[in-house]
PDB file of N, CA and C in Angstrom:
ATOM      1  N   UNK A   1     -16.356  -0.964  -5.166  1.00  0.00           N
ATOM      2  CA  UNK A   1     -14.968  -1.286  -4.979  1.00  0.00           C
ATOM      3  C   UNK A   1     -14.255  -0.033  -4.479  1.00  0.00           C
ATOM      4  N   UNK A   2     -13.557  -0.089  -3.833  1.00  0.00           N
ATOM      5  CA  UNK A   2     -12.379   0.738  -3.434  1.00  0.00           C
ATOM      6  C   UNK A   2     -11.351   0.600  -3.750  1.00  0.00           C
ATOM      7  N   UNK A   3     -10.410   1.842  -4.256  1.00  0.00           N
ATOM      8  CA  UNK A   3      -9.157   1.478  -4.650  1.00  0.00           C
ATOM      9  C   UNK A   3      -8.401   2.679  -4.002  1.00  0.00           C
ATOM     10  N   UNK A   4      -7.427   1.961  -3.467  1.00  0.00           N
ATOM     11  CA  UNK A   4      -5.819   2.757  -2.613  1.00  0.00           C
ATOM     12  C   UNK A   4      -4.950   2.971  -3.068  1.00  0.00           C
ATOM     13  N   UNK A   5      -4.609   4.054  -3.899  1.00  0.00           N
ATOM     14  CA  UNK A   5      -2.809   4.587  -4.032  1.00  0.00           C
ATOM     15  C   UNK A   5      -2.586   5.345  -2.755  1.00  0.00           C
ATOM     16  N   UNK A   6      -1.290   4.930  -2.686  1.00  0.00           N
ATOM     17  CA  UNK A   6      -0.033   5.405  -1.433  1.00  0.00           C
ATOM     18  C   UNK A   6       1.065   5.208  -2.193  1.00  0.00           C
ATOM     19  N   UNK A   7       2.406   5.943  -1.644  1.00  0.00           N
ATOM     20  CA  UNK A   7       3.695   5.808  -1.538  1.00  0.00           C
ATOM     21  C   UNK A   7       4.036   6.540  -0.329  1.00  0.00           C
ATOM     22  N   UNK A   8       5.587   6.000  -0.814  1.00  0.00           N
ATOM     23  CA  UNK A   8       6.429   5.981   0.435  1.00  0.00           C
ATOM     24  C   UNK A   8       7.770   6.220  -0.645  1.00  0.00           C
ATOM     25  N   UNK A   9       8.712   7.806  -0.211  1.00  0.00           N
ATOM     26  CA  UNK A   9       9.810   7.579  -0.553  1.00  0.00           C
ATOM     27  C   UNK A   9      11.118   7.040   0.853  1.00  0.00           C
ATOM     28  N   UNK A  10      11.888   6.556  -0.098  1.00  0.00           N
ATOM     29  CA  UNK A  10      12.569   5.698   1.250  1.00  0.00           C
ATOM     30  C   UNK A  10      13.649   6.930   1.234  1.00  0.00           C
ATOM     31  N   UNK A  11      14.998   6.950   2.120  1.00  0.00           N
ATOM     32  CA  UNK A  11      16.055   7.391   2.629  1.00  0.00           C
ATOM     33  C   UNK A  11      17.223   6.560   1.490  1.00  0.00           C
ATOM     34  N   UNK A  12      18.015   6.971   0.758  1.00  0.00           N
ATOM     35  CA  UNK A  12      18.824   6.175   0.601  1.00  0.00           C
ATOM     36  C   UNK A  12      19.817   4.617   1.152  1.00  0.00           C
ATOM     37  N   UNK A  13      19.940   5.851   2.228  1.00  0.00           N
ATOM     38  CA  UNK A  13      20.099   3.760   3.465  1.00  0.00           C
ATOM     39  C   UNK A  13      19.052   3.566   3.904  1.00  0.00           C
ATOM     40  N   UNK A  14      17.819   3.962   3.768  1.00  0.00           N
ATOM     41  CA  UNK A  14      16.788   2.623   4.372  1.00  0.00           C
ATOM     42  C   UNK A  14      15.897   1.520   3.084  1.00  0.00           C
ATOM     43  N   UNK A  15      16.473   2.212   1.431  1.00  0.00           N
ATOM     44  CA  UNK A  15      15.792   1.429   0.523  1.00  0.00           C
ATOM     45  C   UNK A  15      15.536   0.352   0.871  1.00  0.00           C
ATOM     46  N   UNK A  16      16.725  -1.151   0.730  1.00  0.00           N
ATOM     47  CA  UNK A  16      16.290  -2.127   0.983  1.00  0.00           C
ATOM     48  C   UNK A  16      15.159  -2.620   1.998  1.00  0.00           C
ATOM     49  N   UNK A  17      15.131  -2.526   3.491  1.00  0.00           N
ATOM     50  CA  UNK A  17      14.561  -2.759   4.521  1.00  0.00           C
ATOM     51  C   UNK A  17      13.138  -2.145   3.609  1.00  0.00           C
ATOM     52  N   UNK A  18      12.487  -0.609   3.581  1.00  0.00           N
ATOM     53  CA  UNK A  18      11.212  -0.330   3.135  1.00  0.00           C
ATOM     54  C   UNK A  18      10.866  -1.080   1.862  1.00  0.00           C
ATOM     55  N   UNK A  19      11.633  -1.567   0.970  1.00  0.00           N
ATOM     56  CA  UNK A  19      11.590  -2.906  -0.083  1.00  0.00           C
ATOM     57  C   UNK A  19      11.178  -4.047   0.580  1.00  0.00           C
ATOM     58  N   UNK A  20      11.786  -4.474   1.678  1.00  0.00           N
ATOM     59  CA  UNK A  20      11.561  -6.040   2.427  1.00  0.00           C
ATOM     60  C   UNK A  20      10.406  -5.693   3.164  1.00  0.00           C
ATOM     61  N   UNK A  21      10.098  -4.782   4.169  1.00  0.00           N
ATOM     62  CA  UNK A  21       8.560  -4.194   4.746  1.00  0.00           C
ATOM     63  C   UNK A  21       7.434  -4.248   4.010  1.00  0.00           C
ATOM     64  N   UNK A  22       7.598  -3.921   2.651  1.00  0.00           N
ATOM     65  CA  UNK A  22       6.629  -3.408   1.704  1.00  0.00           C
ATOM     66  C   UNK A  22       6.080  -4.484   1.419  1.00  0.00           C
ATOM     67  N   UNK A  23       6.939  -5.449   0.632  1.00  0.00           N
ATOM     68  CA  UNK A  23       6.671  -6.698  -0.221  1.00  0.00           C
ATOM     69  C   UNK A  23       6.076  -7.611   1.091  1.00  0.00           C
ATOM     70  N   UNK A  24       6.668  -8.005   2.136  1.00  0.00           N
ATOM     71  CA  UNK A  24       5.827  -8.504   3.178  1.00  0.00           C
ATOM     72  C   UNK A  24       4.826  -7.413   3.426  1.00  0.00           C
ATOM     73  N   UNK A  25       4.040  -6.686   3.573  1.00  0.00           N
ATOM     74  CA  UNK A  25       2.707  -6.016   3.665  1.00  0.00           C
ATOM     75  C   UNK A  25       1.886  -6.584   2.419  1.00  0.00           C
ATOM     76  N   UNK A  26       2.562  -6.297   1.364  1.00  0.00           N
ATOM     77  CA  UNK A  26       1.425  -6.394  -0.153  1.00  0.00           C
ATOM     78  C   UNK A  26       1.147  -8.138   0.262  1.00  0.00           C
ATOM     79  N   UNK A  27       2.107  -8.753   0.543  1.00  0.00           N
ATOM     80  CA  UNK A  27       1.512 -10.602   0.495  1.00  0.00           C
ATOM     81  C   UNK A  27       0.838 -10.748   1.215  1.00  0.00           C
ATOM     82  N   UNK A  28       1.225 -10.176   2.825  1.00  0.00           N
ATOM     83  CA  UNK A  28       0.060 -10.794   3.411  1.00  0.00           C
ATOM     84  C   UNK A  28      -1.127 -10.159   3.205  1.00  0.00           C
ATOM     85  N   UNK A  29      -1.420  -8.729   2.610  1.00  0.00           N
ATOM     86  CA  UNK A  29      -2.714  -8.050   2.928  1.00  0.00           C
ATOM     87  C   UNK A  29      -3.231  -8.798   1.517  1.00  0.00           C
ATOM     88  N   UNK A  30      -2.727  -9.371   0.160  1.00  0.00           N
ATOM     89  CA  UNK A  30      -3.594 -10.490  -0.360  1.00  0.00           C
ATOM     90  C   UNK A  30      -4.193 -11.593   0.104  1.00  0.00           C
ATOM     91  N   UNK A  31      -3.912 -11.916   1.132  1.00  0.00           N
ATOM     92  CA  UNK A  31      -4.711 -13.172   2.027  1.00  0.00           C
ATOM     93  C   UNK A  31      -5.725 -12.306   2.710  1.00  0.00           C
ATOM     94  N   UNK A  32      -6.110 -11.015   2.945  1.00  0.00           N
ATOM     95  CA  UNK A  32      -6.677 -10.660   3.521  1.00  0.00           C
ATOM     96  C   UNK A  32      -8.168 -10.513   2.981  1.00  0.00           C
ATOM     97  N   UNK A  33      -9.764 -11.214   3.536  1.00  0.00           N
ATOM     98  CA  UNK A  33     -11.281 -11.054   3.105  1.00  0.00           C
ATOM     99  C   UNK A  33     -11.227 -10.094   2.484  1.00  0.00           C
ATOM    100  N   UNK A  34     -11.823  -9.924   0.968  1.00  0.00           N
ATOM    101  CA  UNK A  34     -11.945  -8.552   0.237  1.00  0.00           C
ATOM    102  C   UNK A  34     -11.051  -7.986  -0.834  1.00  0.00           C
ATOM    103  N   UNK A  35      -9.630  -8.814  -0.580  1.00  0.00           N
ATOM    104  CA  UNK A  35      -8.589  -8.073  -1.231  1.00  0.00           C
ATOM    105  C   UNK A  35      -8.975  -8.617  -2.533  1.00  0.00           C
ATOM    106  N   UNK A  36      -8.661  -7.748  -3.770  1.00  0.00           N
ATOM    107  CA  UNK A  36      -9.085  -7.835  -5.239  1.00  0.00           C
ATOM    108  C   UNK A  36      -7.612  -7.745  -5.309  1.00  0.00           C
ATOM    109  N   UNK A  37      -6.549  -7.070  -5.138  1.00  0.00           N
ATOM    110  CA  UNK A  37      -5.824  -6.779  -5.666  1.00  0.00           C
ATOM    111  C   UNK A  37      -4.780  -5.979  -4.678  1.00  0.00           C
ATOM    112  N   UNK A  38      -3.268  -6.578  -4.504  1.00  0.00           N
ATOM    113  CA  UNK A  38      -2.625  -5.314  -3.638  1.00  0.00           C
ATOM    114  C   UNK A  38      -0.432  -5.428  -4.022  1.00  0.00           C
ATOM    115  N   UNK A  39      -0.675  -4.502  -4.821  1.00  0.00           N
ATOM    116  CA  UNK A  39       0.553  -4.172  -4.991  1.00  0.00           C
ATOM    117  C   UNK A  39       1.553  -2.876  -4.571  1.00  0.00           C
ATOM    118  N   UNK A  40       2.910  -3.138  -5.050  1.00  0.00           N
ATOM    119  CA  UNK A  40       3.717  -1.906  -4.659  1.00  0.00           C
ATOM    120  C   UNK A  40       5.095  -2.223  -6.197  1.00  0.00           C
ATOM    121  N   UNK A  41       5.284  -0.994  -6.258  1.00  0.00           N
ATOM    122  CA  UNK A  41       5.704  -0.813  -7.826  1.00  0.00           C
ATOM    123  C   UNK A  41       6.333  -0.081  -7.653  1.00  0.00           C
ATOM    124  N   UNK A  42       7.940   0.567  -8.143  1.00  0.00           N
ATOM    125  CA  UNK A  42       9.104   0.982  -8.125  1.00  0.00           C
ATOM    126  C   UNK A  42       8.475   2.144  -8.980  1.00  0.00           C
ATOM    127  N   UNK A  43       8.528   3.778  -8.250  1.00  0.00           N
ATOM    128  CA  UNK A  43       8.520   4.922  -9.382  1.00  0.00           C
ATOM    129  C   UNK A  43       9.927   5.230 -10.349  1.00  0.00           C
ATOM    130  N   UNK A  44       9.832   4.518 -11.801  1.00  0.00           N
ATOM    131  CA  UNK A  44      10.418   5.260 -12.978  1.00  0.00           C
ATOM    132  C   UNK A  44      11.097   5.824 -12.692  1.00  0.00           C
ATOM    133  N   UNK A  45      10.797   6.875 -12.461  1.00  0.00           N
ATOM    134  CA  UNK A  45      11.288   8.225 -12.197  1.00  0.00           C
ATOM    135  C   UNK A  45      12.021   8.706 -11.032  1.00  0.00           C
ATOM    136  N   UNK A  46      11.161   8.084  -9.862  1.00  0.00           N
ATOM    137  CA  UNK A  46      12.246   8.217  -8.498  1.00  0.00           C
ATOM    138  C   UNK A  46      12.726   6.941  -8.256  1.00  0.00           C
ATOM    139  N   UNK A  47      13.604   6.323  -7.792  1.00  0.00           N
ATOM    140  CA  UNK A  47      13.669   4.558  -8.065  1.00  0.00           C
ATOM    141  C   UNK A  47      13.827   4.840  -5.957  1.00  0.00           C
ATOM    142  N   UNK A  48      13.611   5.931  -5.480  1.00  0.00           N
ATOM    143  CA  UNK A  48      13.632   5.844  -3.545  1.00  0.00           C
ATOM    144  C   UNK A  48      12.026   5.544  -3.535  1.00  0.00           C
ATOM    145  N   UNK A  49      10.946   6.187  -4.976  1.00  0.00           N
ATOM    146  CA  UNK A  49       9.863   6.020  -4.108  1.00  0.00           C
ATOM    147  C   UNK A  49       8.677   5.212  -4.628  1.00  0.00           C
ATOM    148  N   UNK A  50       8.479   4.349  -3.567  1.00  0.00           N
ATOM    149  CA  UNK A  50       7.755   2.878  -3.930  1.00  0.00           C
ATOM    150  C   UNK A  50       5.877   3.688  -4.016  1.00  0.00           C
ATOM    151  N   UNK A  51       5.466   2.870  -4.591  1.00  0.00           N
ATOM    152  CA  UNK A  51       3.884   3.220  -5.224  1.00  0.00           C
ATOM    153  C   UNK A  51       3.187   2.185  -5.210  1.00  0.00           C
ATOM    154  N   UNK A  52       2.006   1.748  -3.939  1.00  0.00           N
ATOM    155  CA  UNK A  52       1.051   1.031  -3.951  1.00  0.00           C
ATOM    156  C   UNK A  52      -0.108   1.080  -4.706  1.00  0.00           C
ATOM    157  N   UNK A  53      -0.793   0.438  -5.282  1.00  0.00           N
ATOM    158  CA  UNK A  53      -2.096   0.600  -5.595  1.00  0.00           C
ATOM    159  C   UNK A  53      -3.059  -0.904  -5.387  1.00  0.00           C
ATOM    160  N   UNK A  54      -4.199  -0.638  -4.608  1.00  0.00           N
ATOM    161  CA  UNK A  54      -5.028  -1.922  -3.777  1.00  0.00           C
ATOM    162  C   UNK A  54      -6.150  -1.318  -4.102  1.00  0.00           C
ATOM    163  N   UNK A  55      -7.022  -2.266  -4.600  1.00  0.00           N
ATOM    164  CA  UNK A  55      -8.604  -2.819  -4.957  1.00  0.00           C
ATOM    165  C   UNK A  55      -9.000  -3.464  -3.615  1.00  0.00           C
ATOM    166  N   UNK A  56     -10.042  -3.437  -2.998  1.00  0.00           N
ATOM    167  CA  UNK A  56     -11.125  -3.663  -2.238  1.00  0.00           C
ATOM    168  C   UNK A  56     -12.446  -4.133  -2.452  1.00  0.00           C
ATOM    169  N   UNK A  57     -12.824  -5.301  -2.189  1.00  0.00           N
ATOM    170  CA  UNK A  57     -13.936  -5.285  -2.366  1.00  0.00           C
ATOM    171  C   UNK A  57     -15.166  -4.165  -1.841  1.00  0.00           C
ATOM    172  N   UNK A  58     -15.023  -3.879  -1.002  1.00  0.00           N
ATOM    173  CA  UNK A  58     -15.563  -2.789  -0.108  1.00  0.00           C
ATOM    174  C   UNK A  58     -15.034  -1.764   1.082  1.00  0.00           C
ATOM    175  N   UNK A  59     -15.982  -0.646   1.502  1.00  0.00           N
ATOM    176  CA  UNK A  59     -15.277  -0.267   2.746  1.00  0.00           C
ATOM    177  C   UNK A  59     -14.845  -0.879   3.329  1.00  0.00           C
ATOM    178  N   UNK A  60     -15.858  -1.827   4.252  1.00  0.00           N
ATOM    179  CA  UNK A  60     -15.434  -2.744   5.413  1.00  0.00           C
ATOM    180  C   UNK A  60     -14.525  -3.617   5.686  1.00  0.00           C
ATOM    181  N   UNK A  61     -13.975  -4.041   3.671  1.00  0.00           N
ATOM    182  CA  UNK A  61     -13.538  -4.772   3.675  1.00  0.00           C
ATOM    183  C   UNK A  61     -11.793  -4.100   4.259  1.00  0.00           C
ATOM    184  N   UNK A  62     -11.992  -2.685   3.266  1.00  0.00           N
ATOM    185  CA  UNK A  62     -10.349  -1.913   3.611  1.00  0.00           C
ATOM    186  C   UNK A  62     -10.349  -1.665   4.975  1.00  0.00           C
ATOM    187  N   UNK A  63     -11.584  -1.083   5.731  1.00  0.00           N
ATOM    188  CA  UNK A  63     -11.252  -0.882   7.331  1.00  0.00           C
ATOM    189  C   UNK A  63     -10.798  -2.338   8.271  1.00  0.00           C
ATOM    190  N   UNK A  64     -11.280  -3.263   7.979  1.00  0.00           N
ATOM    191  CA  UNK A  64     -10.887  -4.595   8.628  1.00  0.00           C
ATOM    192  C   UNK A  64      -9.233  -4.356   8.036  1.00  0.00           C
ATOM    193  N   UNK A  65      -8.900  -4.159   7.060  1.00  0.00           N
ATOM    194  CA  UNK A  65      -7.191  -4.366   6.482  1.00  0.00           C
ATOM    195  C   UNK A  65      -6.754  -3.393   7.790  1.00  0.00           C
ATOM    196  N   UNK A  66      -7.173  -1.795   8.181  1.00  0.00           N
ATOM    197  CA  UNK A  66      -6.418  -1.316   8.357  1.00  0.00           C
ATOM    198  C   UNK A  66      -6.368  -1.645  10.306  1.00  0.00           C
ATOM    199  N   UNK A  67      -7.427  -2.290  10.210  1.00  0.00           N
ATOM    200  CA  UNK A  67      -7.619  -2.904  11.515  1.00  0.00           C
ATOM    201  C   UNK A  67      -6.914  -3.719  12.380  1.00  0.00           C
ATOM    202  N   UNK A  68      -6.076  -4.661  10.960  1.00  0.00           N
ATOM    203  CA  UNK A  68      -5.212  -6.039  11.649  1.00  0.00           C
ATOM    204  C   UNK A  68      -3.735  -5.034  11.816  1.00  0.00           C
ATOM    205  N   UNK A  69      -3.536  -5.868  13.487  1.00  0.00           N
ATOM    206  CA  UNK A  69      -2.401  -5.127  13.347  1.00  0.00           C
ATOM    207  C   UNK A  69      -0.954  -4.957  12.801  1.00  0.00           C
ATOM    208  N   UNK A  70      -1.024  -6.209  11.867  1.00  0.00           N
ATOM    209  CA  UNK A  70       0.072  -6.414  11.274  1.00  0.00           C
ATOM    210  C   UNK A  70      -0.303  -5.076  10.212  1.00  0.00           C
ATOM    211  N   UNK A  71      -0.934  -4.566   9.784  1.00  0.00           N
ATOM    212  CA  UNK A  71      -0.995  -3.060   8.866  1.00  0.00           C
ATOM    213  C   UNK A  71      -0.978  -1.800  10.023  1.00  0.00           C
ATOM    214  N   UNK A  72      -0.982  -1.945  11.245  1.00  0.00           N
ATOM    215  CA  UNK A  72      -0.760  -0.946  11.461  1.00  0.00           C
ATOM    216  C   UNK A  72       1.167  -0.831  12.066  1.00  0.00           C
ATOM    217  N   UNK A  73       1.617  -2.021  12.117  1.00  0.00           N
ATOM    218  CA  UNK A  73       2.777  -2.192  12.476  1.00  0.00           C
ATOM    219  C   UNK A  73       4.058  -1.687  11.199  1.00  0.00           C
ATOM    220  N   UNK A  74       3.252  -2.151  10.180  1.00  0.00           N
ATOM    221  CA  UNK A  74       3.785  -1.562   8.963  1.00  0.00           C
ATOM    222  C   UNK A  74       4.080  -0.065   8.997  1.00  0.00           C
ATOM    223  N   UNK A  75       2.682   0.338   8.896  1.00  0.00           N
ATOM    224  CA  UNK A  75       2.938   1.915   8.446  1.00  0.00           C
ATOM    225  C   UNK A  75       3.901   2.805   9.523  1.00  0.00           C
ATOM    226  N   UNK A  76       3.835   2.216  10.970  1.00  0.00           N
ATOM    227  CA  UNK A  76       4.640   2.518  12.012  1.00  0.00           C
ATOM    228  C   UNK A  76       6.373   2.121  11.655  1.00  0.00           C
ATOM    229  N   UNK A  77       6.617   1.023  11.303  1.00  0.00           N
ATOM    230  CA  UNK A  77       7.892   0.849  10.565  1.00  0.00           C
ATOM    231  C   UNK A  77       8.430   1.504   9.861  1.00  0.00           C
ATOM    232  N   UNK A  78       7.413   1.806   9.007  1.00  0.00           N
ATOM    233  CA  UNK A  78       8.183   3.019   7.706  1.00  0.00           C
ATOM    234  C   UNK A  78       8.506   4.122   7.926  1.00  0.00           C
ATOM    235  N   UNK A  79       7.714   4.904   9.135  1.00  0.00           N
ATOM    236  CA  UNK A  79       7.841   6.277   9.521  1.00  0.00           C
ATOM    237  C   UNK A  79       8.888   6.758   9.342  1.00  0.00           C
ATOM    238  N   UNK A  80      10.360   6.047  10.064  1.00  0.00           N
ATOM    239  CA  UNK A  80      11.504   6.457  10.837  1.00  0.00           C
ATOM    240  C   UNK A  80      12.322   6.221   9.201  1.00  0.00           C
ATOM    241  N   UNK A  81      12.152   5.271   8.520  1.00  0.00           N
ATOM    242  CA  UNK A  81      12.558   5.129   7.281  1.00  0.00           C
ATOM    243  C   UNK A  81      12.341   5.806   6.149  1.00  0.00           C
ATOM    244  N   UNK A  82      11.404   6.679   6.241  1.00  0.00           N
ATOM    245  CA  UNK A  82      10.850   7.840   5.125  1.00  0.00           C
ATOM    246  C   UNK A  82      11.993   8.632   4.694  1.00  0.00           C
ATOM    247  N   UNK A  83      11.932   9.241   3.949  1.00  0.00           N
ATOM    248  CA  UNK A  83      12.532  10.579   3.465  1.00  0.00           C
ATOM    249  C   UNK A  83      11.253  11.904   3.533  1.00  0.00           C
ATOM    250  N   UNK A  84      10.170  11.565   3.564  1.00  0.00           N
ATOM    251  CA  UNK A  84       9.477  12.218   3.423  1.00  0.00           C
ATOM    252  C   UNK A  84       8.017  11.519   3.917  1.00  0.00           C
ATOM    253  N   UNK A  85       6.929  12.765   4.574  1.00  0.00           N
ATOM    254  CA  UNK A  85       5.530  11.940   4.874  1.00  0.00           C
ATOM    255  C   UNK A  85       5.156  10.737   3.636  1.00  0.00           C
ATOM    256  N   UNK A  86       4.469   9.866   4.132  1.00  0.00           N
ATOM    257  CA  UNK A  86       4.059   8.553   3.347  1.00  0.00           C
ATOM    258  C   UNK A  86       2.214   9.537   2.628  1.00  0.00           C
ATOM    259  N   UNK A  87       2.102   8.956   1.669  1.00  0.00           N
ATOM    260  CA  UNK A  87       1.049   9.349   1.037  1.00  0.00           C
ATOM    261  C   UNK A  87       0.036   8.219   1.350  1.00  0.00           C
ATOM    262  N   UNK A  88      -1.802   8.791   1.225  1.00  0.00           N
ATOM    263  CA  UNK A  88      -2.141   7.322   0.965  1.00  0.00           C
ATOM    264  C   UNK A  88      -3.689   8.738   0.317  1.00  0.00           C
ATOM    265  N   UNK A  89      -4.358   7.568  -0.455  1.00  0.00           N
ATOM    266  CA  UNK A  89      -5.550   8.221  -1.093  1.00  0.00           C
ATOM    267  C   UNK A  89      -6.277   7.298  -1.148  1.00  0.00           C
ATOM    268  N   UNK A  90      -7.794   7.260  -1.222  1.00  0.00           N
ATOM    269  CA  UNK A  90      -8.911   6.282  -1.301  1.00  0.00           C
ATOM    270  C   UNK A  90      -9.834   6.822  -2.194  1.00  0.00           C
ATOM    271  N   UNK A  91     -10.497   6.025  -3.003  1.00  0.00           N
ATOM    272  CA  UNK A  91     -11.359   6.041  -4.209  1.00  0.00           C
ATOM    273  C   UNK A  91     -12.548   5.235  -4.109  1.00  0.00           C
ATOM    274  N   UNK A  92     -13.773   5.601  -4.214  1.00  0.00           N
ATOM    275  CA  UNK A  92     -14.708   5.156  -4.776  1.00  0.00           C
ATOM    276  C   UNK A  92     -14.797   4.578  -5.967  1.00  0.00           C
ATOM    277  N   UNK A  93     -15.162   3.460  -6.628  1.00  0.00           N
ATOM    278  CA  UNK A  93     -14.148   3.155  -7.764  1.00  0.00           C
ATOM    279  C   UNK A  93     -15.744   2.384  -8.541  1.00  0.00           C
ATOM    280  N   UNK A  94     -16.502   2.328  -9.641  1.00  0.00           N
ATOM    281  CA  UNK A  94     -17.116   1.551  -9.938  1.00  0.00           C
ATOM    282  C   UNK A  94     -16.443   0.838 -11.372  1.00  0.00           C
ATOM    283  N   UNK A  95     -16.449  -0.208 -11.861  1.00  0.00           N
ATOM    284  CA  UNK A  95     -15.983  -0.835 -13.021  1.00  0.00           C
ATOM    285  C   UNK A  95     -16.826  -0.752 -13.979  1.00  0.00           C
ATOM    286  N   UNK A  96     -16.512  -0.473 -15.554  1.00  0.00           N
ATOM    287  CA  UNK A  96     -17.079  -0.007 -16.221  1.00  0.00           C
ATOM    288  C   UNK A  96     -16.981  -0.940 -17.654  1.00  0.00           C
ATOM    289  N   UNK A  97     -17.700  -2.044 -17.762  1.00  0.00           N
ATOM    290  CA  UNK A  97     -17.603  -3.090 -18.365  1.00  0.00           C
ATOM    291  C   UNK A  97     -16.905  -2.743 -20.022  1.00  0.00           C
ATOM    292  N   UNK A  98     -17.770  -1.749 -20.611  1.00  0.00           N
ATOM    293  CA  UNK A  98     -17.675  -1.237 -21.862  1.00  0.00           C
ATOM    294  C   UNK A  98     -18.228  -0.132 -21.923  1.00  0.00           C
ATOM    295  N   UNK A  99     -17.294   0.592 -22.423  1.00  0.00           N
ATOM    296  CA  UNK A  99     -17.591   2.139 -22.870  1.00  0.00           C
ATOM    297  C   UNK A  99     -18.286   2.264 -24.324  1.00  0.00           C
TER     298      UNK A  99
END
């Protein structure tokens, strides 16, 4: 499995819009072959900067995500809306039934 944290802090006037971008990315990339799991979650602490975290069934499965271009239209959207570079990290991830 693979798993993806990213964020994105927004601009004060661009919150909403990177809120409406976001939430349309996380739905459709759940319809997407592979997806286990794909959210985006309000940081506590910063309430400008949004926090993804996505499960994968596999590589191929995340490179096909980053393939369609509705994900690359996204991350191009947000650019101009940032406050700051967008983060993203990838994990090798195995599940660990019982410790």
């Amino acid at each position: 499995m693979i798993v993806v944290t990213g964020s994105v802090t927004a601009r004060p006037d661009s919150l909403d819009e990177v809120r409406k971008l976001s939430l349309e990315h996380v739905r459709r990339s759940r319809l997407e072959p592979g997806c286990i799991s794909h959210a985006v979650h309000v940081d506590c602490e910063n309430p400008l900067r949004l926090v993804f975290f996505e499960r994968w069934a596999d590589r191929a499965a995340l490179l096909a995500h980053f393939a369609v271009p509705a994900s690359r239209d996204f991350v191009r959207a947000l650019q101009p809306l940032a406050a700051a570079a967008t983060t993203i990290e990838l994990y090798d991830a195995t599940r660990l039934e019982k410790l």
